[in-house]
N, C-alpha and C. Protein backbone atom coordinates (compact mmCIF):
# COMPACT_ATOMS: atom_id res chain seq x y z
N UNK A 1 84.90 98.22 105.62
CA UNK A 1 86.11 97.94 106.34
C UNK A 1 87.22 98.89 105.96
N UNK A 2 88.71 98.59 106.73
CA UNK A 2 89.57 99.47 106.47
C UNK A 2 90.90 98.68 106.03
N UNK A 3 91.31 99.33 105.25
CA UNK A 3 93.11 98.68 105.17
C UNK A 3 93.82 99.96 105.12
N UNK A 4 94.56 99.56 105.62
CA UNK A 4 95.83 100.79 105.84
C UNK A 4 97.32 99.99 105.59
N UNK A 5 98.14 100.50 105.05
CA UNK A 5 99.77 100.48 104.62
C UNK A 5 100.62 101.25 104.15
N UNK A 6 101.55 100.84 103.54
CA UNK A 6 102.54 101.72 103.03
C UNK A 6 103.13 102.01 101.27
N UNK A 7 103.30 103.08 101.27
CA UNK A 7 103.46 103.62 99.66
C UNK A 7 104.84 104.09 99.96
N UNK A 8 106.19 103.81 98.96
CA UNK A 8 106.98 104.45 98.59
C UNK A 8 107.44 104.53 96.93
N UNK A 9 108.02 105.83 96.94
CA UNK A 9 108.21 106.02 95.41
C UNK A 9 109.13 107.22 95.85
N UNK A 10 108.65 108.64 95.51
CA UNK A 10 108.95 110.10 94.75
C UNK A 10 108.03 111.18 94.78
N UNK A 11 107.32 112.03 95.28
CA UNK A 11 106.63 112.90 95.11
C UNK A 11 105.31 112.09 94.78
N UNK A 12 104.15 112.23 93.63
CA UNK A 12 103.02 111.48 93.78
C UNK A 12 102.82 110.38 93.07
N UNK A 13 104.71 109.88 92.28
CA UNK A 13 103.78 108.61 92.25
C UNK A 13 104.94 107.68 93.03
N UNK A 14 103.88 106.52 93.44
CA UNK A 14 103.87 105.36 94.69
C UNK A 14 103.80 104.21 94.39
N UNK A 15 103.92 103.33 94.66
CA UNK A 15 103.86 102.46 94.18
C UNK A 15 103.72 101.41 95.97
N UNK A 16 102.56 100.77 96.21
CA UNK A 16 102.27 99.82 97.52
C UNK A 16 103.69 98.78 97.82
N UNK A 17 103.83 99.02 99.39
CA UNK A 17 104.84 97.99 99.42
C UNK A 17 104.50 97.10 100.49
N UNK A 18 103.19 97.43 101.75
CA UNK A 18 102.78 96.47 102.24
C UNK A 18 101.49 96.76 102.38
N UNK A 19 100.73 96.38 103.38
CA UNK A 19 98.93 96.50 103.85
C UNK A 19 98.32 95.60 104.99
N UNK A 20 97.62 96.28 105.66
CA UNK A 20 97.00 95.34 106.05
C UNK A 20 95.61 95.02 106.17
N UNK A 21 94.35 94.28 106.31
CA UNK A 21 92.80 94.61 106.40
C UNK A 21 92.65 95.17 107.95
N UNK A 22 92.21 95.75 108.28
CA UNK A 22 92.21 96.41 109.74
C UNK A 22 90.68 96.30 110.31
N UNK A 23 89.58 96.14 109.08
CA UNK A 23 88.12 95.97 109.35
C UNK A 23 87.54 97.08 109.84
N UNK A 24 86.58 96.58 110.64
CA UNK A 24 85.99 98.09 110.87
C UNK A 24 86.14 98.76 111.87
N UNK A 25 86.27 100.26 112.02
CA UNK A 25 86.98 101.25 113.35
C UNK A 25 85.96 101.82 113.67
N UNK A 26 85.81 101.59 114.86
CA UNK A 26 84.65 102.94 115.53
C UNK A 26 85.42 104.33 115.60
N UNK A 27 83.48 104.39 115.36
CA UNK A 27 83.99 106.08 115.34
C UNK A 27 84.81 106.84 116.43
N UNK A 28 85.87 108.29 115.88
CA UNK A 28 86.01 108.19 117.10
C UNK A 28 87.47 107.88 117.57
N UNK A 29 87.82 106.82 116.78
CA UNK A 29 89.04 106.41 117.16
C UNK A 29 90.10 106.97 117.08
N UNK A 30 91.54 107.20 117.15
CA UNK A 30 92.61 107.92 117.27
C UNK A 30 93.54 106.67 116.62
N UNK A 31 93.25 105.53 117.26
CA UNK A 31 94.75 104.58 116.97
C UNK A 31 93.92 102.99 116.93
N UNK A 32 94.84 102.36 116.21
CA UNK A 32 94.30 100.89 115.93
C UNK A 32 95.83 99.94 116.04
N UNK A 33 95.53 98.64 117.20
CA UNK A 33 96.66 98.11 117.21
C UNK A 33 96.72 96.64 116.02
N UNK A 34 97.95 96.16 116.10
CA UNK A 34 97.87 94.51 115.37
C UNK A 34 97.62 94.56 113.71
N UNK A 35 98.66 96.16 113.90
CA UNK A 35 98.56 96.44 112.28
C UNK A 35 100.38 96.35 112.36
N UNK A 36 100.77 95.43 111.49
CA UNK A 36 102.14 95.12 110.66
C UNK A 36 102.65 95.11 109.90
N UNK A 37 102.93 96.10 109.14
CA UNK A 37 103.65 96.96 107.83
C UNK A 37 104.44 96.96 107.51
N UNK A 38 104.90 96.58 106.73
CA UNK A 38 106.97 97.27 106.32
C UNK A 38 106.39 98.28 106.33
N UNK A 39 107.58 98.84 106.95
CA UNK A 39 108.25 100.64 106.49
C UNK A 39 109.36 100.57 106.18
N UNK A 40 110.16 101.69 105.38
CA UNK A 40 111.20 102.51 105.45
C UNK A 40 111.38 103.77 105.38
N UNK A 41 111.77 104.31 105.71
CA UNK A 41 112.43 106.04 105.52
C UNK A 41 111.63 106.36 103.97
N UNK A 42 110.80 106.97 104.89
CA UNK A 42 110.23 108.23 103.37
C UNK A 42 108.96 107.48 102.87
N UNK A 43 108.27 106.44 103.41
CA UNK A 43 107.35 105.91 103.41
C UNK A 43 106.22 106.80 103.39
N UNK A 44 104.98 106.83 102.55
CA UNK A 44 104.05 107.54 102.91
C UNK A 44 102.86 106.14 103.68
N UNK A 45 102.18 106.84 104.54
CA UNK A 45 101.50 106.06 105.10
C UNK A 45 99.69 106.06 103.96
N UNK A 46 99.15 104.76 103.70
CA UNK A 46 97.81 104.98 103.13
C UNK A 46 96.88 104.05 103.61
N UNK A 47 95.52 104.91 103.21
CA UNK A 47 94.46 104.23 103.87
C UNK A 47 93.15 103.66 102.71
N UNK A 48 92.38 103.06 102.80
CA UNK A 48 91.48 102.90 102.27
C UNK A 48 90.45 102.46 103.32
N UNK A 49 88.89 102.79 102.64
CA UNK A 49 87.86 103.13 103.87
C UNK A 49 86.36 102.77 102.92
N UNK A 50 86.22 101.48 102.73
CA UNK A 50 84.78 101.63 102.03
C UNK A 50 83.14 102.07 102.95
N UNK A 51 83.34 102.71 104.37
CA UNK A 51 82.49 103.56 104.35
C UNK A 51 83.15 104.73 105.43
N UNK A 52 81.97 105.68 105.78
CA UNK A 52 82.64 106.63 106.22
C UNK A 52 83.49 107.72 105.83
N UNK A 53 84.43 108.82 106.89
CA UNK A 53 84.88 109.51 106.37
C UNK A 53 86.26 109.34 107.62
N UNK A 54 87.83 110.41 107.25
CA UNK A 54 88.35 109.90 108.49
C UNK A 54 88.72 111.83 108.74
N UNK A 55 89.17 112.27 110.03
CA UNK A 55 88.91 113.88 110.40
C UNK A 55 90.29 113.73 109.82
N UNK A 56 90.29 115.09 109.47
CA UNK A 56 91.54 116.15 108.61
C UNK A 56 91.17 117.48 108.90
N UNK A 57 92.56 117.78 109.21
CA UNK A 57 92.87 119.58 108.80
C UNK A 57 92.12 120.49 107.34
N UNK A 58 91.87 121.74 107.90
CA UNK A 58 91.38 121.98 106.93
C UNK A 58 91.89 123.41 106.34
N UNK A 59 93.28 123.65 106.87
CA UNK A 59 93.81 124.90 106.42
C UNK A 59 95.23 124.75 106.83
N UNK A 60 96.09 125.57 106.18
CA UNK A 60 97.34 125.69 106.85
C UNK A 60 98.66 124.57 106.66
N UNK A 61 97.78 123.23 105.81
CA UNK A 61 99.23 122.42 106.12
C UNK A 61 99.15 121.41 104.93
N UNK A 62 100.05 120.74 104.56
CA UNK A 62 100.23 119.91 103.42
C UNK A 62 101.03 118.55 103.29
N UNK A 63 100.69 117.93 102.44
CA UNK A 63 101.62 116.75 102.53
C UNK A 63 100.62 114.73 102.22
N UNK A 64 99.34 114.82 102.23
CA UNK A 64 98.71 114.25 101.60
C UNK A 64 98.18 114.36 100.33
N UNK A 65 98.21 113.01 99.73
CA UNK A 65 98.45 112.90 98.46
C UNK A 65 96.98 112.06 98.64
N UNK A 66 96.27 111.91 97.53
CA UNK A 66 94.90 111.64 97.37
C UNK A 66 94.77 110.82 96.45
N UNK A 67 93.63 109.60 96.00
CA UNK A 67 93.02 108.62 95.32
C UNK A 67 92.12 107.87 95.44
N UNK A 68 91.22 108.41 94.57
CA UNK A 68 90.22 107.16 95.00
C UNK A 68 90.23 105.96 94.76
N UNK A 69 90.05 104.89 95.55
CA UNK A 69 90.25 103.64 95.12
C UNK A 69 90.75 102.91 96.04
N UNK A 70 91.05 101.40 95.87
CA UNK A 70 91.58 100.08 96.58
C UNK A 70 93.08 100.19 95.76
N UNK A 71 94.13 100.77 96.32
CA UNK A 71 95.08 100.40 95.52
C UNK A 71 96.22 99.53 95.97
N UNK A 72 95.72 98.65 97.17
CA UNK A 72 96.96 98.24 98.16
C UNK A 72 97.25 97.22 97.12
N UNK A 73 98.15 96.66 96.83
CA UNK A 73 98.78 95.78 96.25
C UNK A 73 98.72 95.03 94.82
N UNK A 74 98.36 96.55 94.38
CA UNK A 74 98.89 96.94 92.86
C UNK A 74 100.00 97.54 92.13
N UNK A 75 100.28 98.01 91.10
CA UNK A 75 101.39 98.26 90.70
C UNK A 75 101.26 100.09 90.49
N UNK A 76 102.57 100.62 90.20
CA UNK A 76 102.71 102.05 90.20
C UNK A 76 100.89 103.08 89.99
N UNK A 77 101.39 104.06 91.17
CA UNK A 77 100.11 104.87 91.34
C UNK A 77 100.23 106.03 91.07
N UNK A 78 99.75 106.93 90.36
CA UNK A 78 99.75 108.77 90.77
C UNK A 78 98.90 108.86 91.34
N UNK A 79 99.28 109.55 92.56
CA UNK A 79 98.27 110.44 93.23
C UNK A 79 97.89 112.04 93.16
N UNK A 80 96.94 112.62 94.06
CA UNK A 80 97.32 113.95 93.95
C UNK A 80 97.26 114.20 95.12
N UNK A 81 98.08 115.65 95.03
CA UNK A 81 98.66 116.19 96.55
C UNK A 81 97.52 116.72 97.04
N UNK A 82 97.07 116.75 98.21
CA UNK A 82 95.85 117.31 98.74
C UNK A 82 96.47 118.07 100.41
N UNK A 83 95.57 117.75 100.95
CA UNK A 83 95.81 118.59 102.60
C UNK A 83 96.18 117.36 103.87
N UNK A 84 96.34 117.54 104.76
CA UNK A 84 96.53 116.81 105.93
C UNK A 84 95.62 116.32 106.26
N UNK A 85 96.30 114.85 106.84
CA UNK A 85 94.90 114.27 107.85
C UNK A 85 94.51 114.71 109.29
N UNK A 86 96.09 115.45 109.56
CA UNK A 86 96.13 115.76 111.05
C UNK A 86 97.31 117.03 110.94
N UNK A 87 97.18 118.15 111.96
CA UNK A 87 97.92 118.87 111.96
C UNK A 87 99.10 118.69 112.98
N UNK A 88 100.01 119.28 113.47
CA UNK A 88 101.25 118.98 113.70
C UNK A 88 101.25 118.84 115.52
N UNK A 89 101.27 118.59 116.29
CA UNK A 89 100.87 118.70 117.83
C UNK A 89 101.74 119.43 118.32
């Protein structure tokens, strides 16, 4: 399955401020509705995915931060900075 939410902090470390279980996405997909998150300004968006993989850029752009693991609604995280999931349209 999948959960996806939100991380804010400072550069890579984060700390979870909401989530949701989203289950499982066909392949394929672009967008998933009846997902309800806090956000605020400067929010990084995160995912977790116990199978599968999800498409990313693979040159040219930056701004994902990386971890392995379940970390939705635990306490302070470092991550590391890695590459994009998607490039800019």
């Amino acid at each position: 399955g999948v959960k996806a939410g939100t991380f804010y902090g400072t550069g890579t470390a984060r700390t979870n401020r909401d989530f949701n279980v989203i289950g499982e996405v066909a392949v394929g997909s672009q967008s998933v509705t009846g997902c309800d998150c806090d956000v605020e300004t400067d929010d990084l968006v995160g995912l977790f995915f116990t199978a599968g993989a999800i498409e990313k850029e693979e040159t040219g752009y930056s701004g994902i931060y990386f971890k392995y693991g379940d970390f939705f609604g635990g306490g302070d995280i470092l991550f590391t900075a890695t590459k994009t999931l998607f490039g800019p349209s």
